[in-house]
N, C-alpha and C. Protein backbone atom coordinates (compact mmCIF):
# COMPACT_ATOMS: atom_id res chain seq x y z
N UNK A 1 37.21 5.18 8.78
CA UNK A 1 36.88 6.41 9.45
C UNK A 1 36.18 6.12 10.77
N UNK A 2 35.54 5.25 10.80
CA UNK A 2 34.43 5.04 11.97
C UNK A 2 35.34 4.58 13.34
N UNK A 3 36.76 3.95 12.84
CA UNK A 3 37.42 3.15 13.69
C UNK A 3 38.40 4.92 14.44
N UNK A 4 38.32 5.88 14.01
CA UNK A 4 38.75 7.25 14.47
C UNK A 4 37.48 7.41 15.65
N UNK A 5 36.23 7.60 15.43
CA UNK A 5 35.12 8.41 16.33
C UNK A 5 34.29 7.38 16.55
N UNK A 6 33.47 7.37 17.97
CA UNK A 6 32.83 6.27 18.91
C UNK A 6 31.29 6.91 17.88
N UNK A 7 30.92 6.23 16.91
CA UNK A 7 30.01 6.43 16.36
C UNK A 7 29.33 5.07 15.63
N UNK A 8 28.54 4.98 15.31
CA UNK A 8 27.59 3.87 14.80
C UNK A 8 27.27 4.63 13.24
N UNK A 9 27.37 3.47 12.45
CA UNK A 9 27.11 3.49 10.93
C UNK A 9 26.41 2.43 10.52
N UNK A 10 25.54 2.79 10.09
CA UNK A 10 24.32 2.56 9.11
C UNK A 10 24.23 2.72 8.20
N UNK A 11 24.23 1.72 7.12
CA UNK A 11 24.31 1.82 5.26
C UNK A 11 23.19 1.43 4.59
N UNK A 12 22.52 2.11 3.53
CA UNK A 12 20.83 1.53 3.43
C UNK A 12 21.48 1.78 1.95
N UNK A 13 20.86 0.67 1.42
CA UNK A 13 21.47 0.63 -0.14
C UNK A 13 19.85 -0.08 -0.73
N UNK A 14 19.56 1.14 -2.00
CA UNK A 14 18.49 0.35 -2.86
C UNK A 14 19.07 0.36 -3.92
N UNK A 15 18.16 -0.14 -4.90
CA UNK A 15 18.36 0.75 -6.69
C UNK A 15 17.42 1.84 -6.62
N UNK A 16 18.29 2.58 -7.26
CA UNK A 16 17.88 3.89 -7.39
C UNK A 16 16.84 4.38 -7.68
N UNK A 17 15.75 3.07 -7.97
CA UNK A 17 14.36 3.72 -8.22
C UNK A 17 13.75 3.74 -7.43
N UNK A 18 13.89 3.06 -6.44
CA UNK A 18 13.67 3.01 -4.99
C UNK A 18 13.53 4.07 -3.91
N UNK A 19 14.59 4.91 -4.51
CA UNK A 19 14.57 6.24 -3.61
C UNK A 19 13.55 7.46 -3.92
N UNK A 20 12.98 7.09 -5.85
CA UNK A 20 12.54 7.65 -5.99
C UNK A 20 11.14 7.34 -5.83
N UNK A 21 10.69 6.79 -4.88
CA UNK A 21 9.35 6.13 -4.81
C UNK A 21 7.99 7.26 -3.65
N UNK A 22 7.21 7.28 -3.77
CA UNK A 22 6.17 7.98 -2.67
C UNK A 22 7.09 7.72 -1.34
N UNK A 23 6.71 6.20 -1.32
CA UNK A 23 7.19 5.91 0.16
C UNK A 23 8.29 6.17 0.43
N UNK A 24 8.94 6.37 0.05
CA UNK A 24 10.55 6.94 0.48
C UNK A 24 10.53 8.12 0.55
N UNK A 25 9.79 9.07 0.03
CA UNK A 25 9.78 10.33 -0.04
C UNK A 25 8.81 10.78 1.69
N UNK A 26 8.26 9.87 2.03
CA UNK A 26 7.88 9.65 3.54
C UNK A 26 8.26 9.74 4.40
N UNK A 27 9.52 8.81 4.29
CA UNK A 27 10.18 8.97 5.07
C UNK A 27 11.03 9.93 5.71
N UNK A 28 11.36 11.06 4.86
CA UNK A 28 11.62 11.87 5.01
C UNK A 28 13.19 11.86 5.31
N UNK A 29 13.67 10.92 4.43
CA UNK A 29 15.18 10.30 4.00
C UNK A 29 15.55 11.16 2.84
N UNK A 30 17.28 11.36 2.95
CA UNK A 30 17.38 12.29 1.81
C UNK A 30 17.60 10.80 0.60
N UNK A 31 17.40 11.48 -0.78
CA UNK A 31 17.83 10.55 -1.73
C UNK A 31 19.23 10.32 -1.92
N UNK A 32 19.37 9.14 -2.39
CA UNK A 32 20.70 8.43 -2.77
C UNK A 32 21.59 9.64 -3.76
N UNK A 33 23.08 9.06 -3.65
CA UNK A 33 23.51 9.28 -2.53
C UNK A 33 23.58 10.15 -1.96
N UNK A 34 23.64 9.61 -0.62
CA UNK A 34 23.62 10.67 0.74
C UNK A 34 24.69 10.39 1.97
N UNK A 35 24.84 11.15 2.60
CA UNK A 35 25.20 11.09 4.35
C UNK A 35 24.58 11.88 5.20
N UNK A 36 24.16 11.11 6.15
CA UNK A 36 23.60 11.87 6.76
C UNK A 36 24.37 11.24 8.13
N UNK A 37 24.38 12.32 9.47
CA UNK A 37 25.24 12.25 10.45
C UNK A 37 24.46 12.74 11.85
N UNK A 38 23.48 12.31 12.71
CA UNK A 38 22.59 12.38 13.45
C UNK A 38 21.21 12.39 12.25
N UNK A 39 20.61 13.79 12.29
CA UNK A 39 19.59 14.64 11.91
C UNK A 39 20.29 15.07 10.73
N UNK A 40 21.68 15.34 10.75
CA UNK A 40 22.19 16.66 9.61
C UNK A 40 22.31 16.04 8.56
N UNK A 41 21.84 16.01 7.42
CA UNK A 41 22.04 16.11 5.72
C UNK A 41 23.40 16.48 5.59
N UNK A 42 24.55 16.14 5.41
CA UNK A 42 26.02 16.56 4.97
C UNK A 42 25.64 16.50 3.35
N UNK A 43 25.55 15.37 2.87
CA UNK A 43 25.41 15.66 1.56
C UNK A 43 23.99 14.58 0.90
N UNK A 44 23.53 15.11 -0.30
CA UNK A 44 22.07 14.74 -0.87
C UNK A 44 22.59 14.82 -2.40
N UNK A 45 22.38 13.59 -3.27
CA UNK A 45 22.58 13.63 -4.24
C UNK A 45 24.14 13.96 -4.83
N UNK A 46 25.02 13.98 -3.91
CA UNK A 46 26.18 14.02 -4.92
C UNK A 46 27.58 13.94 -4.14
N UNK A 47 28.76 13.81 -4.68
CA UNK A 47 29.70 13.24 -3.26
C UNK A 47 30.34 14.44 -2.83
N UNK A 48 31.24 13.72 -2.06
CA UNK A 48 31.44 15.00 -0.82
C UNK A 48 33.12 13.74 -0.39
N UNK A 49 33.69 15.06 0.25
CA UNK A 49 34.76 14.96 0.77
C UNK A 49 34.67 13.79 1.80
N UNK A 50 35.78 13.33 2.25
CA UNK A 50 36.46 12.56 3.41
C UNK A 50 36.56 13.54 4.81
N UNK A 51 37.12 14.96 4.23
CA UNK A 51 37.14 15.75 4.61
C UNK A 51 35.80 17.01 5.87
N UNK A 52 34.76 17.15 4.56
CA UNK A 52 33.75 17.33 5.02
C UNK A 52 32.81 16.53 5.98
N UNK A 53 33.17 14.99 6.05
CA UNK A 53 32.63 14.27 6.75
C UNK A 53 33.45 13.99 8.11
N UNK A 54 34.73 14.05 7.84
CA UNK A 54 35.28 14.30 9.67
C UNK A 54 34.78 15.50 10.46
N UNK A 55 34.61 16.47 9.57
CA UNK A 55 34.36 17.61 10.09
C UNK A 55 33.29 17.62 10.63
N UNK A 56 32.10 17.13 9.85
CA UNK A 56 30.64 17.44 10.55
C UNK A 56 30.66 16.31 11.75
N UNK A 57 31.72 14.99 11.66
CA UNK A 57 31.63 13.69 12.62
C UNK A 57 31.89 14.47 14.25
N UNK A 58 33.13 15.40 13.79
CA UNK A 58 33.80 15.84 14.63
C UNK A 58 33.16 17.09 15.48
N UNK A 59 31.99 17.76 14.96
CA UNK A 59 30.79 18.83 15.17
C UNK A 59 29.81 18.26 15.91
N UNK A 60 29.03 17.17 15.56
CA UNK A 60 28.18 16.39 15.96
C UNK A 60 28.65 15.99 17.38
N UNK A 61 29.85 15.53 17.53
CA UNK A 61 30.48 14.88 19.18
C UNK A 61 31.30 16.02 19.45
N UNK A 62 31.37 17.76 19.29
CA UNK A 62 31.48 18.52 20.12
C UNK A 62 33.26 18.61 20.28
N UNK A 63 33.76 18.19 19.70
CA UNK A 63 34.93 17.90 19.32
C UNK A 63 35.47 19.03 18.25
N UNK A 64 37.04 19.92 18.24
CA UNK A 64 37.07 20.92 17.61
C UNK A 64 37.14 20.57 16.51
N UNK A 65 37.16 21.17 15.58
CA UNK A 65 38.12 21.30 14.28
C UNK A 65 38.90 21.14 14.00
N UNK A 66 39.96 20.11 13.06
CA UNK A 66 41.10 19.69 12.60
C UNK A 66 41.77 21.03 12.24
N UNK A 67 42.89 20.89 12.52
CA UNK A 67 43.83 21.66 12.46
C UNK A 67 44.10 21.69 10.88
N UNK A 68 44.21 22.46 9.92
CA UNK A 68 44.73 22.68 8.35
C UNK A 68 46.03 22.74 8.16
């Protein structure tokens, strides 16, 4: 997907108890799994489309909406 939109990806992988820790909750990171796409939360705790994620990629860089 990344090789479609001039974007940078970042993958942060713990065990899962990890996310549930004070300090992570600091950070003000959503918990595993997630995507997040600038600032925006697409999804927190549970999966999500291929779909939903071009879309918000494609929102974020101002770019229309895929055609259905």
């Amino acid at each position: 997907m990344d090789a479609d939109y001039p974007i940078d990806i970042e993958t942060i992988s713990k065990p899962r108890v990890e996310y549930r820790t004070d300090e992570w909750a600091e950070t003000e990171l959503p918990c595993a799994p997630a995507i997040m796409i600038g600032e925006e939360v697409v999804t927190e705790g549970s999966d999500v489309t291929k779909e939903k994620v071009v879309a918000e990629i494609r929102k974020q860089l101002g770019m229309p909406p895929l055609e259905s």
